[in-house]
ModelCIF file with pLDDT and N, C-alpha, C, O atoms, coordinates in Angstrom:
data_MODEL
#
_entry.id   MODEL 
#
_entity.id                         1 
_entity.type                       polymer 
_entity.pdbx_number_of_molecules   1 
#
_entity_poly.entity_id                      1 
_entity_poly.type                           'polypeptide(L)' 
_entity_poly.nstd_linkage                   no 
_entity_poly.nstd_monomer                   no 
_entity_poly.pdbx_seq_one_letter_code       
;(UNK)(UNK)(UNK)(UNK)(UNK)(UNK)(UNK)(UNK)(UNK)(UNK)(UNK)(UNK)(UNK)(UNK)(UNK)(UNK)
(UNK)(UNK)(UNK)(UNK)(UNK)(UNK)(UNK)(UNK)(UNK)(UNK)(UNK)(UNK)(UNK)(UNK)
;
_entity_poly.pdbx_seq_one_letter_code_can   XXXXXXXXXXXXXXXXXXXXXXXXXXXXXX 
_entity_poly.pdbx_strand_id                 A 
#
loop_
_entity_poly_seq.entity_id 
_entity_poly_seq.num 
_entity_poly_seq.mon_id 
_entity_poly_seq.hetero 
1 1  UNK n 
1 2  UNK n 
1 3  UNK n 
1 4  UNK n 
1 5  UNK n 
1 6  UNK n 
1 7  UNK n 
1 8  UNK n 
1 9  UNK n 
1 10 UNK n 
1 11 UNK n 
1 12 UNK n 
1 13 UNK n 
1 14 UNK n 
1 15 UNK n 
1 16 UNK n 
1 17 UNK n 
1 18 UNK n 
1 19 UNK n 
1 20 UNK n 
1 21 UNK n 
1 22 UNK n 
1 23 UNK n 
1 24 UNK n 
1 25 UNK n 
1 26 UNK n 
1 27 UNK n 
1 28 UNK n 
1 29 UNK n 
1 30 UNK n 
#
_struct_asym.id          A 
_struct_asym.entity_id   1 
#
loop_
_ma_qa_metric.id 
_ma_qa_metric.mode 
_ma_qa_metric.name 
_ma_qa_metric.software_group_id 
_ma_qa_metric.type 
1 global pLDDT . pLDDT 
2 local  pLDDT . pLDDT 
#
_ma_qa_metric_global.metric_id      1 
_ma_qa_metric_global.metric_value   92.23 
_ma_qa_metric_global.model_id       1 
_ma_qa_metric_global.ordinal_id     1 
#
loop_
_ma_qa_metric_local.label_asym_id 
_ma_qa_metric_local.label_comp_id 
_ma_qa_metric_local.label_seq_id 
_ma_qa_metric_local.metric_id 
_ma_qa_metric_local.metric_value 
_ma_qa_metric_local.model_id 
_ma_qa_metric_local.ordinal_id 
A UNK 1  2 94.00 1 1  
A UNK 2  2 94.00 1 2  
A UNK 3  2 95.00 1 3  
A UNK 4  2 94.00 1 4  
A UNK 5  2 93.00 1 5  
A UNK 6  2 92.00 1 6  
A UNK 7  2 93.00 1 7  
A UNK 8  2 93.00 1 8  
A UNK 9  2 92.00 1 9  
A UNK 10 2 91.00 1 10 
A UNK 11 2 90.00 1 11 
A UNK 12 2 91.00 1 12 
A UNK 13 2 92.00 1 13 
A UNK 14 2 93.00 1 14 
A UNK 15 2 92.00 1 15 
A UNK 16 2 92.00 1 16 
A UNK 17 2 93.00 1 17 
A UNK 18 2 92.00 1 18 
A UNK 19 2 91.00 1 19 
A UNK 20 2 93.00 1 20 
A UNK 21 2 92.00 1 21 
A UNK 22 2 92.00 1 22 
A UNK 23 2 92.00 1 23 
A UNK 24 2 93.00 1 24 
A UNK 25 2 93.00 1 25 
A UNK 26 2 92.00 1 26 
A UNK 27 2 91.00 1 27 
A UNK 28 2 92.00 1 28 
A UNK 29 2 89.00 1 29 
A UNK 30 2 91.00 1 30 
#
loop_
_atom_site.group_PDB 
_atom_site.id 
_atom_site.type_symbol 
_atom_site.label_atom_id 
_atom_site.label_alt_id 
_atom_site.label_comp_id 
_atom_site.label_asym_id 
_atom_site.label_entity_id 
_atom_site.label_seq_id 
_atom_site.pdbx_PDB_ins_code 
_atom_site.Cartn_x 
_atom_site.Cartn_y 
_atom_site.Cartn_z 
_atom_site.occupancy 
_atom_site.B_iso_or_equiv 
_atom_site.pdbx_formal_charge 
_atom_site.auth_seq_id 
_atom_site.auth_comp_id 
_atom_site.auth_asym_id 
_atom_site.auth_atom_id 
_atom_site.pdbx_PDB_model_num 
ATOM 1   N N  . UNK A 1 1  ? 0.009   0.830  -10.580 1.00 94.00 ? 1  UNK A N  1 
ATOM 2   C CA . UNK A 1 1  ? -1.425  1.012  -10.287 1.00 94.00 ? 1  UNK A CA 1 
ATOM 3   C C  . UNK A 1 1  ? -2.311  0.116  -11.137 1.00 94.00 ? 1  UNK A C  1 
ATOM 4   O O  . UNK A 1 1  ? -3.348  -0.191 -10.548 1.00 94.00 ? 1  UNK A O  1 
ATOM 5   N N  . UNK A 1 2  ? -2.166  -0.473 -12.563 1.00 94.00 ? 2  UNK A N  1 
ATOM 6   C CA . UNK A 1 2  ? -2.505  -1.171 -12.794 1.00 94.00 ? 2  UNK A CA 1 
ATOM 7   C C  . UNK A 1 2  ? -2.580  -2.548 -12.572 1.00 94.00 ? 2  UNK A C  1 
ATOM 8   O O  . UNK A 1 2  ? -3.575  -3.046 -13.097 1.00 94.00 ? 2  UNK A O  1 
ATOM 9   N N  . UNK A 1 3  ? -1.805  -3.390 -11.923 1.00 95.00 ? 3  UNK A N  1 
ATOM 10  C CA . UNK A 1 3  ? -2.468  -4.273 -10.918 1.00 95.00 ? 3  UNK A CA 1 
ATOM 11  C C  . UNK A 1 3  ? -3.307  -4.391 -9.667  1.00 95.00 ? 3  UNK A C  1 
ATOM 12  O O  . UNK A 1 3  ? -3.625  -5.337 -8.946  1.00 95.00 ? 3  UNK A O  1 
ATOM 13  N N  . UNK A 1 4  ? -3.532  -3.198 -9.667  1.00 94.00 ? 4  UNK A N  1 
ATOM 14  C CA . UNK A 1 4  ? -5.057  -3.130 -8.649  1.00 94.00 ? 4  UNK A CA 1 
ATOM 15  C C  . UNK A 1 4  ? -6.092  -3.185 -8.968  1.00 94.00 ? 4  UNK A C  1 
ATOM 16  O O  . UNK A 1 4  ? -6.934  -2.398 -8.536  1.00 94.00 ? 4  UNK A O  1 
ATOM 17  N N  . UNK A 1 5  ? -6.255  -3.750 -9.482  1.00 93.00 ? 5  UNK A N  1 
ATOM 18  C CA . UNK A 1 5  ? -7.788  -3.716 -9.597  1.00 93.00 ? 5  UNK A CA 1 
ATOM 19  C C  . UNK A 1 5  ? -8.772  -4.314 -8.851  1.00 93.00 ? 5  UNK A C  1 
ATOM 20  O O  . UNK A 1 5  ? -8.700  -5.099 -7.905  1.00 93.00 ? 5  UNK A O  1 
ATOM 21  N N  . UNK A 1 6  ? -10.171 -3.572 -9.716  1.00 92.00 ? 6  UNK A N  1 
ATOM 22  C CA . UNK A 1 6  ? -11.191 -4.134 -7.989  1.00 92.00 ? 6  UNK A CA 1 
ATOM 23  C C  . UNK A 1 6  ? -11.053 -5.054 -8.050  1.00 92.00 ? 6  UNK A C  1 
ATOM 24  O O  . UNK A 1 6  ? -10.871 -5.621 -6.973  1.00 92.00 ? 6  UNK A O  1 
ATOM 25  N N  . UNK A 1 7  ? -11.034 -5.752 -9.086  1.00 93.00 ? 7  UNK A N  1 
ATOM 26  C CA . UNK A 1 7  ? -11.147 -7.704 -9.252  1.00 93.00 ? 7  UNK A CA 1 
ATOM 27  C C  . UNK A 1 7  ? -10.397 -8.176 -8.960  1.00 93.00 ? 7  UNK A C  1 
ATOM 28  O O  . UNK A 1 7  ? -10.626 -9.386 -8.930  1.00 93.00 ? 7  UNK A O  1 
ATOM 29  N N  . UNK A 1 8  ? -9.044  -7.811 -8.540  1.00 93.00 ? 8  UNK A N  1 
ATOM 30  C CA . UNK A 1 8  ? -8.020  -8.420 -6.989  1.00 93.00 ? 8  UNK A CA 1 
ATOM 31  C C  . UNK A 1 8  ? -8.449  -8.199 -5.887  1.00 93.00 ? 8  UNK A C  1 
ATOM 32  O O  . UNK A 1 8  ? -8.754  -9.052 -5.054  1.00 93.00 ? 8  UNK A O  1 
ATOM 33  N N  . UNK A 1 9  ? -8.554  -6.381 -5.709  1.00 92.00 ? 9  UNK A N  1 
ATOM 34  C CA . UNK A 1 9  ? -8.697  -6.264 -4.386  1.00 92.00 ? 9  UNK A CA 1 
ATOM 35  C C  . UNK A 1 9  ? -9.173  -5.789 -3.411  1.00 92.00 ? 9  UNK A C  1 
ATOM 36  O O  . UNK A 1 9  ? -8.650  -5.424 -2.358  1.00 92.00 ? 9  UNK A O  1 
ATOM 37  N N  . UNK A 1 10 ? -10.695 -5.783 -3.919  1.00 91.00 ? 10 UNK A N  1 
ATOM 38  C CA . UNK A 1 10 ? -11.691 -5.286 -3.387  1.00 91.00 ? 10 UNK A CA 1 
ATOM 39  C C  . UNK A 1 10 ? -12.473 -6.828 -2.294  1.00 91.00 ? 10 UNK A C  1 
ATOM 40  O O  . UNK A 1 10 ? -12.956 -7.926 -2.572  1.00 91.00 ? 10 UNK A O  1 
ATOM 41  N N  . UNK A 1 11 ? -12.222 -6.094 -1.107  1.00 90.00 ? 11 UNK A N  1 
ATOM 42  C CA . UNK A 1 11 ? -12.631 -6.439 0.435   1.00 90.00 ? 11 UNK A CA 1 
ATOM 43  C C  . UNK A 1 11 ? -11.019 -7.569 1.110   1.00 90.00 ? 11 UNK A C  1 
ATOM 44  O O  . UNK A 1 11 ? -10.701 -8.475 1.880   1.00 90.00 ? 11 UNK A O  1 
ATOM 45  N N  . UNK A 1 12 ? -10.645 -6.866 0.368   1.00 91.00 ? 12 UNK A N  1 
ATOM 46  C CA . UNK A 1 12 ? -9.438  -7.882 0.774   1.00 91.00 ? 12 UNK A CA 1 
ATOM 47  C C  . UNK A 1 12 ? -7.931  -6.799 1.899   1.00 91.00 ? 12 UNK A C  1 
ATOM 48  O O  . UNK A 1 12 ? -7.651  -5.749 1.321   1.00 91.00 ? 12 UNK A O  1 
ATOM 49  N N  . UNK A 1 13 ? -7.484  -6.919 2.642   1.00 92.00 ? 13 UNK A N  1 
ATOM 50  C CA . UNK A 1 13 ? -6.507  -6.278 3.155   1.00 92.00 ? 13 UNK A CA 1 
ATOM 51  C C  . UNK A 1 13 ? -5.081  -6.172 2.601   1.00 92.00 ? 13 UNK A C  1 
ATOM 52  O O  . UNK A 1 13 ? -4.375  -7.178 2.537   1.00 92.00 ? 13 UNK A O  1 
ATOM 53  N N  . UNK A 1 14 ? -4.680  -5.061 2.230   1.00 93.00 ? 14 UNK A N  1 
ATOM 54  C CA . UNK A 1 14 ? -3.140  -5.178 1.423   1.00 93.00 ? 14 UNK A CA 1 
ATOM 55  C C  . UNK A 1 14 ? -2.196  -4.944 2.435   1.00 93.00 ? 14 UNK A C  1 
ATOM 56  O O  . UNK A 1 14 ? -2.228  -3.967 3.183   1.00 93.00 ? 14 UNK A O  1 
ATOM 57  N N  . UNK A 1 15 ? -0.993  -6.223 2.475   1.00 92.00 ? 15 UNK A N  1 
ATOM 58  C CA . UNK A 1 15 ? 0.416   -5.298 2.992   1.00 92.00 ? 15 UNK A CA 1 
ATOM 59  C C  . UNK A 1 15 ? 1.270   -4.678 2.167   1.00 92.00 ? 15 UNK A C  1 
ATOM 60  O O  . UNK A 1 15 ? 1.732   -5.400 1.283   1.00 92.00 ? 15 UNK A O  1 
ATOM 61  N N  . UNK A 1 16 ? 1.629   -3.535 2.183   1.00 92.00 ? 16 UNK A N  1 
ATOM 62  C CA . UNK A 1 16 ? 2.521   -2.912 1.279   1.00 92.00 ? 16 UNK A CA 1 
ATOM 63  C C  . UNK A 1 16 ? 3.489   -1.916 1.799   1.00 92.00 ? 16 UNK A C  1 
ATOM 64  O O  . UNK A 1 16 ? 3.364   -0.960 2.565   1.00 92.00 ? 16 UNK A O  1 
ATOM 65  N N  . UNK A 1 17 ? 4.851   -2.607 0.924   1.00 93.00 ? 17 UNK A N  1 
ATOM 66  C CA . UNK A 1 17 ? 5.990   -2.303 1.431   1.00 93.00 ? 17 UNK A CA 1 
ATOM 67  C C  . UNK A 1 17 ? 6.471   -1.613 -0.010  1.00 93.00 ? 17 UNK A C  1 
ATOM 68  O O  . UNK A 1 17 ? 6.496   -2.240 -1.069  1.00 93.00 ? 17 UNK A O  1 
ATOM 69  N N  . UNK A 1 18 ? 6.948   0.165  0.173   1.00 92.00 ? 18 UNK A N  1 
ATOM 70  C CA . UNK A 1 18 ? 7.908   0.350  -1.262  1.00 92.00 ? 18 UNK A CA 1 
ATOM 71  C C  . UNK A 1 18 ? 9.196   0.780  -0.913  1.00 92.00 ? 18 UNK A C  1 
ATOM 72  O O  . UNK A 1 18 ? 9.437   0.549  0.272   1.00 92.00 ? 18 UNK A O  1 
ATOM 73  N N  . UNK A 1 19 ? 10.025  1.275  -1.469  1.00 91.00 ? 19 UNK A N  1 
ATOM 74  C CA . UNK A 1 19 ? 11.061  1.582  -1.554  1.00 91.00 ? 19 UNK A CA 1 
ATOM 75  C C  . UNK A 1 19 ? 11.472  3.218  -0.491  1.00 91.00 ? 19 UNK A C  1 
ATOM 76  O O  . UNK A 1 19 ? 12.377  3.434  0.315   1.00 91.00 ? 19 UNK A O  1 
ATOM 77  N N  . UNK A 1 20 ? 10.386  4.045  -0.966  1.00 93.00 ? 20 UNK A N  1 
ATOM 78  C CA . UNK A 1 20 ? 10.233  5.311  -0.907  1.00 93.00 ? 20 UNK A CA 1 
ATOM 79  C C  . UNK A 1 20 ? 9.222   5.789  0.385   1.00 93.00 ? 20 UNK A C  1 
ATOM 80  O O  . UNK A 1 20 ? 9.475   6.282  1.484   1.00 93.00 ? 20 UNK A O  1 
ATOM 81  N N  . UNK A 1 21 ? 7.840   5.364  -0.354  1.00 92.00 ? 21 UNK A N  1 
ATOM 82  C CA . UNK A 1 21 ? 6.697   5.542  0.583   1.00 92.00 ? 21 UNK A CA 1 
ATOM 83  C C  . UNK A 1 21 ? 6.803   5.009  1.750   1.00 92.00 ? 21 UNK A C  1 
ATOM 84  O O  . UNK A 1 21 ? 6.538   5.577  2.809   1.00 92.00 ? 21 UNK A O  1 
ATOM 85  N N  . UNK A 1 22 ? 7.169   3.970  1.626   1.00 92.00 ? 22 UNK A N  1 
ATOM 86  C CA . UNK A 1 22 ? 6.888   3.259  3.455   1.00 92.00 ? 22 UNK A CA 1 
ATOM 87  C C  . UNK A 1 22 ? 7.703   3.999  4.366   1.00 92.00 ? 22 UNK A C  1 
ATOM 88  O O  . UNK A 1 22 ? 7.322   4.355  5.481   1.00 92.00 ? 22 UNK A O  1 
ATOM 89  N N  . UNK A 1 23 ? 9.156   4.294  3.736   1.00 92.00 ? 23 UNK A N  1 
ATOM 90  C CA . UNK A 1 23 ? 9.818   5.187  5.626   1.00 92.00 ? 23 UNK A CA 1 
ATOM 91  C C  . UNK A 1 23 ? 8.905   6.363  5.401   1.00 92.00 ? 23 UNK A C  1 
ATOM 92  O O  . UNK A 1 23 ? 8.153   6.503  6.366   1.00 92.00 ? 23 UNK A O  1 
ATOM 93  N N  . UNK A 1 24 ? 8.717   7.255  4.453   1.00 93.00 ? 24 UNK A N  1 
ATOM 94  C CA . UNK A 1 24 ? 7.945   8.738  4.341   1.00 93.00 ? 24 UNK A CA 1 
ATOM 95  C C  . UNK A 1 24 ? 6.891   8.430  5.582   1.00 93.00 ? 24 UNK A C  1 
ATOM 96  O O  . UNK A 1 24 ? 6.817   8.989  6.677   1.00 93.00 ? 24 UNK A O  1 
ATOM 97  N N  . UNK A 1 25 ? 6.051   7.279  4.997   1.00 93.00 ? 25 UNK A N  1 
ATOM 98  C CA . UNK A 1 25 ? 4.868   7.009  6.373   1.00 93.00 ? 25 UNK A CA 1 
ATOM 99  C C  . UNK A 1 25 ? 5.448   6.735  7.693   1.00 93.00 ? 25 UNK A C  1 
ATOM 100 O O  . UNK A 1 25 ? 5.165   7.339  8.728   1.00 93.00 ? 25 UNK A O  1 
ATOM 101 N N  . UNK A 1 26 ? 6.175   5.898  7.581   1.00 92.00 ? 26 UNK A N  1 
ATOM 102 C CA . UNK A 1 26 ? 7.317   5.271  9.061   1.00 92.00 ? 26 UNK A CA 1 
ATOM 103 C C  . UNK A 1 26 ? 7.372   6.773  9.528   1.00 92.00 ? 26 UNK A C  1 
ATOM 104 O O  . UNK A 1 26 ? 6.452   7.153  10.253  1.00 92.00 ? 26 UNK A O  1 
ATOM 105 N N  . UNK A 1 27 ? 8.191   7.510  9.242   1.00 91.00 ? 27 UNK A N  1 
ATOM 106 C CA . UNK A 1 27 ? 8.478   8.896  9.937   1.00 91.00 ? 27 UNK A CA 1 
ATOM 107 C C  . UNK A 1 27 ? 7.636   9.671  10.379  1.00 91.00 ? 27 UNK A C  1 
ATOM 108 O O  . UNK A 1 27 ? 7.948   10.494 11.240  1.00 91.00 ? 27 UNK A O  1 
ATOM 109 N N  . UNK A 1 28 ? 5.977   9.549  9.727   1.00 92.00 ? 28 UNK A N  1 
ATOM 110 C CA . UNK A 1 28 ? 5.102   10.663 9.925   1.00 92.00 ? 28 UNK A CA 1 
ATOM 111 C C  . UNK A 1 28 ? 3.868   9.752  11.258  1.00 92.00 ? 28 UNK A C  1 
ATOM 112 O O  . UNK A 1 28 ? 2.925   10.106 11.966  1.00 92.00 ? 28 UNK A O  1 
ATOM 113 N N  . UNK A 1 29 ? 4.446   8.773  11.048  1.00 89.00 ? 29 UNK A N  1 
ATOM 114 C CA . UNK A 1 29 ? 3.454   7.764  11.948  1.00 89.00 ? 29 UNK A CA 1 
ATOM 115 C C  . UNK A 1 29 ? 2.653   8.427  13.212  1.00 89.00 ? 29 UNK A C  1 
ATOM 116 O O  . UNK A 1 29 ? 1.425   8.363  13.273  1.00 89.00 ? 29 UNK A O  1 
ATOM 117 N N  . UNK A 1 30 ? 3.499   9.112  14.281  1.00 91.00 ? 30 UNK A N  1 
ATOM 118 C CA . UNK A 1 30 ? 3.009   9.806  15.232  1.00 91.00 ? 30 UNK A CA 1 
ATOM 119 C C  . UNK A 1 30 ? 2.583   11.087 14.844  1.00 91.00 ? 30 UNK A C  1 
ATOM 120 O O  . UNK A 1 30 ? 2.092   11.852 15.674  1.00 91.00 ? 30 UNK A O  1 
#
């Protein structure tokens, strides 16, 4: 979490891929 900051990435679009989180979302998608 500490490389987020606003001063990266504020108005900007992130892709993000983790280990864990992304299938959790993949599965809940519908």
């Amino acid at each position: 979490p500490h490389e987020y900051s606003e001063e990266k990435v504020k108005g900007k679009a992130i892709i993000f891929s983790t280990t864990n989180g992304s299938h959790a979302i993949d599965k809940a998608r519908y």
